[in-house]
Protein backbone atom coordinates (compact mmCIF):
# COMPACT_ATOMS: atom_id res chain seq x y z
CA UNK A 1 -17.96 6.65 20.38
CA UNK A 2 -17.58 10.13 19.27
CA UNK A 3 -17.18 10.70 15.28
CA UNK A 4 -14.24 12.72 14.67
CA UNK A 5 -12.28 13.19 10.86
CA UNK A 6 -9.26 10.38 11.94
CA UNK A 7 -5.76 10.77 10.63
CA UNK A 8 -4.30 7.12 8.71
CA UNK A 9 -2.10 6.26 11.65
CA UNK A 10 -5.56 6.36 14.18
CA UNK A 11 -7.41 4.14 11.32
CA UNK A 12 -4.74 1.81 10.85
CA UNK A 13 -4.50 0.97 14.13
CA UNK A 14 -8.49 1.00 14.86
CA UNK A 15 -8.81 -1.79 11.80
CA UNK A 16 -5.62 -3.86 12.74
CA UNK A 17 -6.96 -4.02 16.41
CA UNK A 18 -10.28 -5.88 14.36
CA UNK A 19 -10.61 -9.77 13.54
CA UNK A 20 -13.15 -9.08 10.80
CA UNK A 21 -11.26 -6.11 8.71
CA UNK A 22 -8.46 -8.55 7.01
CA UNK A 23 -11.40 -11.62 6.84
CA UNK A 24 -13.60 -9.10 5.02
CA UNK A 25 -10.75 -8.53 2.50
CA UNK A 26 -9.81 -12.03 1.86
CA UNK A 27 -13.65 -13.19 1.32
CA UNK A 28 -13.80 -9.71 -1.53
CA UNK A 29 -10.35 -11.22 -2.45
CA UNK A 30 -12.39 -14.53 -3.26
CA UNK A 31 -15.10 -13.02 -4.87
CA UNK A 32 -12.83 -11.79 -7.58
CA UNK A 33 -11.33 -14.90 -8.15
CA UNK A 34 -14.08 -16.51 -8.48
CA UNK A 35 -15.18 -14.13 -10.92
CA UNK A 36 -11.87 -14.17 -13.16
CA UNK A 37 -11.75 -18.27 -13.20
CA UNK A 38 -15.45 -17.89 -13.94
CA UNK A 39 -15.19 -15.99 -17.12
CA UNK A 40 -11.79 -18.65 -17.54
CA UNK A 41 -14.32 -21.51 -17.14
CA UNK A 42 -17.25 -19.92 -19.54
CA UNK A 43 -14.36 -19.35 -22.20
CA UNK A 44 -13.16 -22.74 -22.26
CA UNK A 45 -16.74 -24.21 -22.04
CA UNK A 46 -17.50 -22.17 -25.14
CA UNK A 47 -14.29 -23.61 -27.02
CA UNK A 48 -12.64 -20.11 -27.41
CA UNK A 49 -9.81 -20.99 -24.89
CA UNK A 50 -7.73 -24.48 -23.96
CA UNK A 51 -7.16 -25.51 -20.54
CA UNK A 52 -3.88 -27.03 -20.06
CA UNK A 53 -3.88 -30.76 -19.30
CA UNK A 54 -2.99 -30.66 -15.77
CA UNK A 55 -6.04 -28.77 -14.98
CA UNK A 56 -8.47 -31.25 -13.10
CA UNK A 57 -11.10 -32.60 -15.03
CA UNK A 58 -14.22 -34.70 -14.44
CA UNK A 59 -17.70 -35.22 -14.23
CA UNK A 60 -20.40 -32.30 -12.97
CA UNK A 61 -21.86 -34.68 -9.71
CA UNK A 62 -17.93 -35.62 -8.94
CA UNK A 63 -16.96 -32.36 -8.96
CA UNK A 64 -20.00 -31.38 -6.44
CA UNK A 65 -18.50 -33.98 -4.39
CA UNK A 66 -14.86 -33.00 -4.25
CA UNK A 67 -16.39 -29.55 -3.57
CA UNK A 68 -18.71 -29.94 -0.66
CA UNK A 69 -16.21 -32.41 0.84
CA UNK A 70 -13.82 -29.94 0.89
CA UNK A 71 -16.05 -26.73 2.22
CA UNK A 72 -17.00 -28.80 4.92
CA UNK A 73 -13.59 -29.88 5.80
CA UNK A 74 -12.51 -25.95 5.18
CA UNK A 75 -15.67 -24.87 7.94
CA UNK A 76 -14.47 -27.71 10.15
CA UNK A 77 -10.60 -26.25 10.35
CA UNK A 78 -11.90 -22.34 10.84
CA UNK A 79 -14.25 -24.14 13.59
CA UNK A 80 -10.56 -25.28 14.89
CA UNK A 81 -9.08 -21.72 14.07
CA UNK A 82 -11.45 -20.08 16.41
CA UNK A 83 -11.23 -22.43 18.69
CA UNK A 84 -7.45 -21.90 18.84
CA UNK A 85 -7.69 -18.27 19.15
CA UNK A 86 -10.33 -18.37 22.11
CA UNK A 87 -7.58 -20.41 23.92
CA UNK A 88 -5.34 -18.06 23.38
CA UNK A 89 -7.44 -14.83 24.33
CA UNK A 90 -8.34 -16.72 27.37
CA UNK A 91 -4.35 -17.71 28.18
CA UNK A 92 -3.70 -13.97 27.88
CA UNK A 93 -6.67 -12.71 30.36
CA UNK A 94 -5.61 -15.46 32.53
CA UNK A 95 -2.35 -14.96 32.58
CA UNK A 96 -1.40 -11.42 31.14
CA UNK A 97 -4.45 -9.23 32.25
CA UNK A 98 -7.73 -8.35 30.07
CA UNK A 99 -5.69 -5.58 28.60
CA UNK A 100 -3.55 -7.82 26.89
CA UNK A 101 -6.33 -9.20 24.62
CA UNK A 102 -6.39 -6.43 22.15
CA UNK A 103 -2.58 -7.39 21.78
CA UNK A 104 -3.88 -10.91 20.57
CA UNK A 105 -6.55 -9.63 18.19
CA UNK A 106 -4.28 -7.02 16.87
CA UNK A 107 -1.97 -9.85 15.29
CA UNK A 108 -1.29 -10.14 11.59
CA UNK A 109 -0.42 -13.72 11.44
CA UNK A 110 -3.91 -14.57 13.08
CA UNK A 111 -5.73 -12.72 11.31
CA UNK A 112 -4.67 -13.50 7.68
CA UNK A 113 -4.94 -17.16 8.98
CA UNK A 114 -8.42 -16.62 9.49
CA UNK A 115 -9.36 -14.61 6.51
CA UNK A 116 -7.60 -17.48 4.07
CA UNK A 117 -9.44 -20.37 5.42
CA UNK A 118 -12.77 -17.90 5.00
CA UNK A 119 -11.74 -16.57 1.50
CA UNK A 120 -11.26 -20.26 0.54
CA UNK A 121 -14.86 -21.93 1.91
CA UNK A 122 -16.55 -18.87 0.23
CA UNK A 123 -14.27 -19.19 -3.28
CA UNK A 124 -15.35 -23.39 -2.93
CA UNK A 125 -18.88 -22.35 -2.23
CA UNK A 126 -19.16 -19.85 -5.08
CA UNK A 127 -17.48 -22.46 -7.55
CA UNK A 128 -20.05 -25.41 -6.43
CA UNK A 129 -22.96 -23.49 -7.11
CA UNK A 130 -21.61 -22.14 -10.34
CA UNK A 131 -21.96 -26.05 -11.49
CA UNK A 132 -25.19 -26.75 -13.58
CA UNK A 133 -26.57 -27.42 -17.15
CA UNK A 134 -25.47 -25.31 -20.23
CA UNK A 135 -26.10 -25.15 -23.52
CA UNK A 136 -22.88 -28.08 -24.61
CA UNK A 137 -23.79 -30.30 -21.45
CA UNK A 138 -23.26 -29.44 -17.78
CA UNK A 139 -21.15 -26.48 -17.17
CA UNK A 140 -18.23 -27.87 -14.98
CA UNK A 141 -15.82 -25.03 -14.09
CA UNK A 142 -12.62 -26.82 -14.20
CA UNK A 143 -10.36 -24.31 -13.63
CA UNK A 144 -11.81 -22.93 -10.51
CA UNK A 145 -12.31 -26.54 -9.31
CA UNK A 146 -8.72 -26.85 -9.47
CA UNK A 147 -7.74 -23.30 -7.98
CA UNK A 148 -10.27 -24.73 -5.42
CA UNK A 149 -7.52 -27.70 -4.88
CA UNK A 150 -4.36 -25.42 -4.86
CA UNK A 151 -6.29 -23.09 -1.90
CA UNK A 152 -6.75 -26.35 0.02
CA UNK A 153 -3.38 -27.37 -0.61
CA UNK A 154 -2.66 -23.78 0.87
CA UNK A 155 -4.44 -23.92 3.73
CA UNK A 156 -2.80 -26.85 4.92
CA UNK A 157 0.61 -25.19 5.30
CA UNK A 158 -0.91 -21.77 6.73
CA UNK A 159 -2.57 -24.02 9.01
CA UNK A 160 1.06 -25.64 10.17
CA UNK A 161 2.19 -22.00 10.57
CA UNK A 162 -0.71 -20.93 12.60
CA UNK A 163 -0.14 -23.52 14.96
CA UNK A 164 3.70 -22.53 15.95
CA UNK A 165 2.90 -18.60 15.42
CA UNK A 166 -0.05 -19.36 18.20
CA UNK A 167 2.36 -21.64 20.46
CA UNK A 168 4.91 -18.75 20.06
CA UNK A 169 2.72 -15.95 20.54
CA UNK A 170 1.23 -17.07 23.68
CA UNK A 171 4.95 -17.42 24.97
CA UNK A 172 5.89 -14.81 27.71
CA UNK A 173 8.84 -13.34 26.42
CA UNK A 174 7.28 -12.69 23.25
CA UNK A 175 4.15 -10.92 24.35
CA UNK A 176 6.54 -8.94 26.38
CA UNK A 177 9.02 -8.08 24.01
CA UNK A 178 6.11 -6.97 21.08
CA UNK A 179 4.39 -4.66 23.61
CA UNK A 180 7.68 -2.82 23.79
CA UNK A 181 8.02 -2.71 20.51
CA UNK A 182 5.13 -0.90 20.22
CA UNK A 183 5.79 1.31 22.34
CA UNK A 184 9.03 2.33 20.63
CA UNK A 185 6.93 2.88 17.44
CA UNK A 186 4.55 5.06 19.71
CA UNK A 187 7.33 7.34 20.67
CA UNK A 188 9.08 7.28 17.25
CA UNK A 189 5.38 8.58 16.35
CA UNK A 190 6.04 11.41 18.51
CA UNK A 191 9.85 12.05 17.93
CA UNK A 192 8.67 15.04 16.25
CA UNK A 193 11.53 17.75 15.39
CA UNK A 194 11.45 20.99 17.16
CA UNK A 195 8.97 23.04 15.87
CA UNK A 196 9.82 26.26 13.13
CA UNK A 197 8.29 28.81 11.17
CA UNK A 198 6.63 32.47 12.31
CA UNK A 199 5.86 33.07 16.19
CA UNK A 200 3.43 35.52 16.74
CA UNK A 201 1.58 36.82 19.57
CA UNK A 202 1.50 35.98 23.42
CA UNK A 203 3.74 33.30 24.45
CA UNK A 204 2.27 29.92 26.10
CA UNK A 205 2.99 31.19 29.67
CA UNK A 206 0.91 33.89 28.89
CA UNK A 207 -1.67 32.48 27.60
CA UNK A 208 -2.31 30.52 31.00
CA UNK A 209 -2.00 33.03 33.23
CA UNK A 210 -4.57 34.81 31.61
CA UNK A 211 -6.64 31.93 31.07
CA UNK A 212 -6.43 31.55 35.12
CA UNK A 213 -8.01 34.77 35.11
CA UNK A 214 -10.70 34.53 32.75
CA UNK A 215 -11.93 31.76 30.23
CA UNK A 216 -14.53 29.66 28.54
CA UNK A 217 -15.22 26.49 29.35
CA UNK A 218 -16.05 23.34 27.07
CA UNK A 219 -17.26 20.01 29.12
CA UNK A 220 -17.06 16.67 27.98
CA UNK A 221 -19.90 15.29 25.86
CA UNK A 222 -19.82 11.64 26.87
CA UNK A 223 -17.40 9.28 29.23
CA UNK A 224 -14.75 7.57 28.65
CA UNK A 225 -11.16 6.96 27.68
CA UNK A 226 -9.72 9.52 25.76
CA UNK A 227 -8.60 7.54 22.93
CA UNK A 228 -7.80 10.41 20.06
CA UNK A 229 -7.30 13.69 19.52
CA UNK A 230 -7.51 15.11 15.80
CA UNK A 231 -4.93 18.30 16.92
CA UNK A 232 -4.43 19.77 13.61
CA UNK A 233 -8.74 19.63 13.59
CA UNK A 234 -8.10 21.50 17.15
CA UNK A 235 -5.71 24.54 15.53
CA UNK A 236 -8.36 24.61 12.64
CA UNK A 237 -11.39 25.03 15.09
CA UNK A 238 -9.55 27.51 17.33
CA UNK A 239 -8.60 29.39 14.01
CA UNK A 240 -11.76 29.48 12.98
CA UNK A 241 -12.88 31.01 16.49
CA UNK A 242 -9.22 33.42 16.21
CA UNK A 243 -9.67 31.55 19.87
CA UNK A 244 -6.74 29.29 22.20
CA UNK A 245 -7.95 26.00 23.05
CA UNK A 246 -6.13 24.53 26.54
CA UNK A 247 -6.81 20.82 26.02
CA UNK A 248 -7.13 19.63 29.87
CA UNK A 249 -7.06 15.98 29.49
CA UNK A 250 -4.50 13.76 26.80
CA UNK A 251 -5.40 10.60 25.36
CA UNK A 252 -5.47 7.59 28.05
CA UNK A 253 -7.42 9.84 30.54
CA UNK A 254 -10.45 8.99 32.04
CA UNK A 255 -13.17 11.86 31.29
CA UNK A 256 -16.51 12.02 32.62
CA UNK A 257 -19.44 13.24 30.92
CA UNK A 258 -20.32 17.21 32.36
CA UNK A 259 -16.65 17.74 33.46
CA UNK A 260 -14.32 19.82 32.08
CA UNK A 261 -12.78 18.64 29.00
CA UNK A 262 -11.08 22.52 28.04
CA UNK A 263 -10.53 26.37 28.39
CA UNK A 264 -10.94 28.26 26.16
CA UNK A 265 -9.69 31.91 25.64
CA UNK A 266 -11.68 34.44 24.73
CA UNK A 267 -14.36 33.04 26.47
CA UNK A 268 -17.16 34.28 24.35
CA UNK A 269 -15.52 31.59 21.50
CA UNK A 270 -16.38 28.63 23.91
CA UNK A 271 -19.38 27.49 22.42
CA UNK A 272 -18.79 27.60 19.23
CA UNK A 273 -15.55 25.66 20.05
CA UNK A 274 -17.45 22.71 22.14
CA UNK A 275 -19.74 22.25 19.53
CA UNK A 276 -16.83 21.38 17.32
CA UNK A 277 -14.75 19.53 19.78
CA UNK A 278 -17.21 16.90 19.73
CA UNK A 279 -16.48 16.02 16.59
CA UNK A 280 -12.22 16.23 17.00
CA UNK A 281 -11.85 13.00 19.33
CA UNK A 282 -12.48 9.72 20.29
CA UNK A 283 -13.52 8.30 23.42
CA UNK A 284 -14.56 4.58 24.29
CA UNK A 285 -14.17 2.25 26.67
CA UNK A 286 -10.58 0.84 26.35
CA UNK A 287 -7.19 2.98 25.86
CA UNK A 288 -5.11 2.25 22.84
CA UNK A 289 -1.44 3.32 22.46
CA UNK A 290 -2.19 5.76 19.57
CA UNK A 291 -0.48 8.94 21.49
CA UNK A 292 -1.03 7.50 24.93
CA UNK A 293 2.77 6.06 25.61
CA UNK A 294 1.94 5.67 28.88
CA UNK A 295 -0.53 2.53 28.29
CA UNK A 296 2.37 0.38 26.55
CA UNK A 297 4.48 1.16 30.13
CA UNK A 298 1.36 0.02 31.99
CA UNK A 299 1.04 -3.20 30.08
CA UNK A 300 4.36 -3.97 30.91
CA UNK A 301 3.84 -2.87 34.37
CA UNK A 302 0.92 -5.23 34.76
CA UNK A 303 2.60 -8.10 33.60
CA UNK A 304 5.01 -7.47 36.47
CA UNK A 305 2.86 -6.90 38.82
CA UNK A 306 0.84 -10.05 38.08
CA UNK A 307 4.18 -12.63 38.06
CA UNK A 308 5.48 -11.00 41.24
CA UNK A 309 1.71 -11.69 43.64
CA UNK A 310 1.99 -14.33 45.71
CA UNK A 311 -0.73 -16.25 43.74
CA UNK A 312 1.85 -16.61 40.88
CA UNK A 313 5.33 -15.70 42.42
CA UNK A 314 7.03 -15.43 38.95
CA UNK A 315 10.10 -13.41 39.46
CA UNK A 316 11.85 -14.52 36.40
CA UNK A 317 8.89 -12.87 33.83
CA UNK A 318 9.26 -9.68 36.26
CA UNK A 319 12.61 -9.56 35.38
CA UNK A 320 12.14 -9.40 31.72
CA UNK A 321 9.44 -6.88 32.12
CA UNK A 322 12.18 -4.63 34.14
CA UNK A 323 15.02 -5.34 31.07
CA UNK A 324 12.18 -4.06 28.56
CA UNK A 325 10.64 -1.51 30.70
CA UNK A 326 14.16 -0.26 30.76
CA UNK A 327 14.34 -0.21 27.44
CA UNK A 328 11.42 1.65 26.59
CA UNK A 329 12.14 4.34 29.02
CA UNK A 330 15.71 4.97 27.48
CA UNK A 331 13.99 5.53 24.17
CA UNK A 332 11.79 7.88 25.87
CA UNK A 333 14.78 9.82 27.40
CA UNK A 334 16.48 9.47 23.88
CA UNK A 335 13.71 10.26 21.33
CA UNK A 336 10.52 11.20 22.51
CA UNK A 337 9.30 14.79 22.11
CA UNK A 338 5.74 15.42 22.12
CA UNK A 339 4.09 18.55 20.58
CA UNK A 340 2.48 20.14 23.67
CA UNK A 341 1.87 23.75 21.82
CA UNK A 342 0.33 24.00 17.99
CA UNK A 343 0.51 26.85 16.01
CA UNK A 344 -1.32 28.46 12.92
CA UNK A 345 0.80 29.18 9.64
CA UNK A 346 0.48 32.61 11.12
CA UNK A 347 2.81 31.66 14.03
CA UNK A 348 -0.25 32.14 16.34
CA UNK A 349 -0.79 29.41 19.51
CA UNK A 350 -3.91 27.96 19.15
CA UNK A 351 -3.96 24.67 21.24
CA UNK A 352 -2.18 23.88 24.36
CA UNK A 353 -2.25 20.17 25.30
CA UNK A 354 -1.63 18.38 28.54
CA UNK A 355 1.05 15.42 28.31
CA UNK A 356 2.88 12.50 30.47
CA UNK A 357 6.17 14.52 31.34
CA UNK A 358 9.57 12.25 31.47
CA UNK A 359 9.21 11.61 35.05
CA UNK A 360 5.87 10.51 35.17
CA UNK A 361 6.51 8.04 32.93
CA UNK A 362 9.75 6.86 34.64
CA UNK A 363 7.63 7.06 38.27
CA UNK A 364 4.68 4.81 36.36
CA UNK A 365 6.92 2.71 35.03
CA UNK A 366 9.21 1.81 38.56
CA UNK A 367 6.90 2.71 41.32
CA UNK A 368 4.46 -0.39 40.90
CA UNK A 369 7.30 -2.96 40.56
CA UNK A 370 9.37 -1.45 42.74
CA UNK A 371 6.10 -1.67 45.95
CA UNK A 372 5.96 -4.98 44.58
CA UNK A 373 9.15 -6.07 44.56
CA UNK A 374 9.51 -5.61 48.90
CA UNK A 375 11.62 -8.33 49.91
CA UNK A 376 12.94 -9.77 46.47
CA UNK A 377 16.64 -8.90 45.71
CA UNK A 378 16.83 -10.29 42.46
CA UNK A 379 14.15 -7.58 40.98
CA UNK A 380 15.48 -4.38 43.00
CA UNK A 381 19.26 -5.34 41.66
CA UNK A 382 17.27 -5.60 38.18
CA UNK A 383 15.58 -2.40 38.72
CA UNK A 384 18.96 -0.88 39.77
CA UNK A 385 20.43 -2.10 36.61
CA UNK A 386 17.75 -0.60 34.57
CA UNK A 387 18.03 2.69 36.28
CA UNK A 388 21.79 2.40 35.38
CA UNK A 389 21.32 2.37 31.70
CA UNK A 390 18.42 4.65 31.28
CA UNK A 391 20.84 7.56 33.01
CA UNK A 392 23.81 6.81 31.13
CA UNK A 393 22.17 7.27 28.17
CA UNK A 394 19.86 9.64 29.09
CA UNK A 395 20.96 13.29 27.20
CA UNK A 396 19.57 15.90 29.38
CA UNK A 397 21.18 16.47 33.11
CA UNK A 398 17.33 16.89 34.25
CA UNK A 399 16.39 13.40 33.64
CA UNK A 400 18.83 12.20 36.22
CA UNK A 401 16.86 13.36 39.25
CA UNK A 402 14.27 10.99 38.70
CA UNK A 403 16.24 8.29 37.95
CA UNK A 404 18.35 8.72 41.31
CA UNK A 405 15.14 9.07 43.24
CA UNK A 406 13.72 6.01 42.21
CA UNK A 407 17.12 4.29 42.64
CA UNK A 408 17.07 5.85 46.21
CA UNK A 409 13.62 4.79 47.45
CA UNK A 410 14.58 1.01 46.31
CA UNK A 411 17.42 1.34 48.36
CA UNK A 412 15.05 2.58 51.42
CA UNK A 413 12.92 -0.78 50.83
CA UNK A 414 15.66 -2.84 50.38
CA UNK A 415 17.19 -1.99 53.69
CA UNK A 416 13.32 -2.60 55.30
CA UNK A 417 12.37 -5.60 54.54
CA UNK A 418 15.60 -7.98 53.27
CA UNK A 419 16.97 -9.94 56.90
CA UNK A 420 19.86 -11.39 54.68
CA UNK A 421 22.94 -9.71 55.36
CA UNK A 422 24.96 -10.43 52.21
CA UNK A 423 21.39 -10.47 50.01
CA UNK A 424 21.18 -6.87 51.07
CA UNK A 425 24.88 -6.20 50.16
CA UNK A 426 24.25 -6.95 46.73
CA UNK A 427 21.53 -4.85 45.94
CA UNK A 428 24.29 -1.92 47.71
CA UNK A 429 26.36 -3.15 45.48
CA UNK A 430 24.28 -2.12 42.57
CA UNK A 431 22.51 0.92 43.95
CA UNK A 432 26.43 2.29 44.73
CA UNK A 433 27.01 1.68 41.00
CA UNK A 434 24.01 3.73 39.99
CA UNK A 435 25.20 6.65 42.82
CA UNK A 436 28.73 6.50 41.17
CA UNK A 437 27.19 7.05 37.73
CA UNK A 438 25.06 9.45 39.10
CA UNK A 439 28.04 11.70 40.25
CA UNK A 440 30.19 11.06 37.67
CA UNK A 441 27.78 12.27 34.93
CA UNK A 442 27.20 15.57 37.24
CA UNK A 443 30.92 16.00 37.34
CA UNK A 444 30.98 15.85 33.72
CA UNK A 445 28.24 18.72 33.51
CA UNK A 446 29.32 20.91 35.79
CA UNK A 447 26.21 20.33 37.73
């Protein structure tokens, strides 16, 4: 993976999509304990502090026993824990795709379930070992023994919760329904405001055409995904260089190692601009939706794709991929606006990035189910529907287009391959319903 200087949302994500990052916190989370009822413990031994009475007393050999009895019953339930989750990650490949896995590792409630049952067999191992002779008799650390109890006590109810969050989790409708909500958080990350300030120098257009004439060029160090782009790293570099960096590819793109990665004008600034664009993104081997929207509509997409084969012939999960794919794609219409051009402070361009356009995303997000969907009335009326309410609430007469072609091609298939006369006269019935809107909005334009 290439090093590059990542921005909090890009390491946020990269250490939530991790099952050791909240563990490693929760066993540093232990050590402290451990260390504050420690000096607690060494007080009271000493006579210089009094435990209350309900802290658990006894013996130095009884509390080794109460201790190791309970670490070993604390290793045996993580033993269960992991077993758990493996069931789970293997459900979702199974059933939802490999791509859905990171979804599964990604989750809070799975990994803070972890991490406590961790935290608490290294806080009961650090307190048995802190058990041996002192200077008044054996040293028994009474108060940790007991905070030892109350973790236990703990982990018995987070263990009761893990169990329904996994039996939820691995539920259809919810895996569904949280990979559109992250893609509605991925496109409020890019509901960025339109852009002010100075404007200076050629124009965008400008720029490219005379790129197409003459330019640098930067290849790619390494394949991959394109996972990250650093672009305010970009506009420094191409400052730096008083250079224009055309960024070919956008995260979610596969790039190859020796192709083209970017143009750069004047061309003489190329090199010193690919030395430093190895160090301003990320490539690996999976996509992530850090500003790739397009892989949240994919996920969906799979999902779909997967209930409606033959194999599983699940129309009813296709259906509420199509409700939340619809969703998704009337936020997009409603709030996404992506950054293509970045400026200096002088009001200079200095990078020009490529990006999913509105229709591409509504053609990635229809055409799969739709060539899936041959034959099946129920999921082209649902596909009709969710055309429906993407246009009417789509703000911009150019989104419409789109929209009606996709609506128009369903049509064309449903007419193809559905024999049932009245079948088919449903799914007219809801493609007329789209035309009507269609025309009505245009009438309302003056388009």
């Amino acid at each position: 993976m290439t090093h590059v200087e990542l921005r909090p949302g890009w390491r946020r994500e990269a250490l939530r999509t991790s099952l050791w990052w909240v563990p490693t916190l929760e066993v540093g989370a232990a050590f402290l304990l451990f260390w504050g009822c420690n000096l607690l413990d060494r007080a009271a031994y000493n006579g210089s502090v009094k435990l209350p009475s309900w802290v658990i007393s006894g013996t130095a050999d009884a509390s080794r026993q109460i201790l190791a009895a309970l670490a070993a019953a604390i290793i045996t339930v993580i033993g269960v824990v992991f077993s758990v989750i493996l069931v789970a990650l293997t459900l979702a490949a199974n059933q939802l795709g490999p791509r859905m896995l990171r979804n599964f590792m990604r989750d809070r409630g799975t990994q803070w379930t972890l991490g406590t049952f961790v935290g608490t067999f290294t806080f009961a191992i650090l307190v048995l070992i802190s058990i041996g002779p002192g200077k008044h008799g054996d040293f028994v650390p009474h108060a940790s023994i007991s905070a030892v109890l109350f973790l236990s006590l703990l982990d018995v109810f987070i263990l009761i919760y893990f169990i329904h969050h996994i039996a939820v989790q691995i539920q259809l409708p919810y895996v569904i329904a949280s990979i559109a909500g992250d893609v509605v958080k991925a496109i409020e990350d890019e509901a960025n405001p339109p852009a002010g300030g100075p404007r200076v120098g050629p124009s965008p257009l400008e720029i490219l055409a005379a790129m197409d004439a003459e330019h640098g060029v930067v290849t790619a160090s390494e394949s991959g995904y394109l996972q990250y782009v650093s672009h305010s790293k970009l506009v420094r570099i191409a400052t730096d260089a008083d250079a224009v960096i055309h960024l070919l590819y956008r995260p979610g793109h596969f790039i190859v190692a020796g192709r083209l990665l970017a143009t750069v004008t004047p061309p003489e600034a190329a090199p010193h601009v690919k030395e430093s664009l190895r160090r301003a993104h990320l490539s690996g081997p999976y996509r992530s939706l850090t500003q790739d929207i397009s892989f949240g509509i994919d996920q969906l997409v799979e999902i779909a794709v997967r209930a409606l084969s033959p194999a599983v012939n699940d129309p009813f999960t296709a259906l509420t991929c199509i409700d939340w794919l619809g969703d998704s794609l009337r936020q997009v219409a409603l709030h996404w606006n992506p950054q293509v051009v970045h400026r200096d402070r002088a009001g200079h361009v200095r990078l020009i990035r490529t990006q999913a356009s509105y229709d591409r995303l509504v053609r990635r997000g229809f055409e799969k189910v739709r060539q899936t969907s041959r034959g099946m009335p129920s999921v082209m009326i649902r596909e009709l529907q969710a055309l429906k309410e993407i246009m009417a609430q789509a703000p911009r007469v150019e989104q419409y287009a789109v929209l009606r072609e996709q609506a128009d091609m369903i049509r064309i298939s449903a007419e193809q391959t559905i024999p049932e006369t009245r079948d088919l006269a449903d799914v007219m019935s809801a493609y007329n319903a789209v035309v009507a809107l269609h025309e009505r909005l245009l009438g309302e334009t003056g388009d």
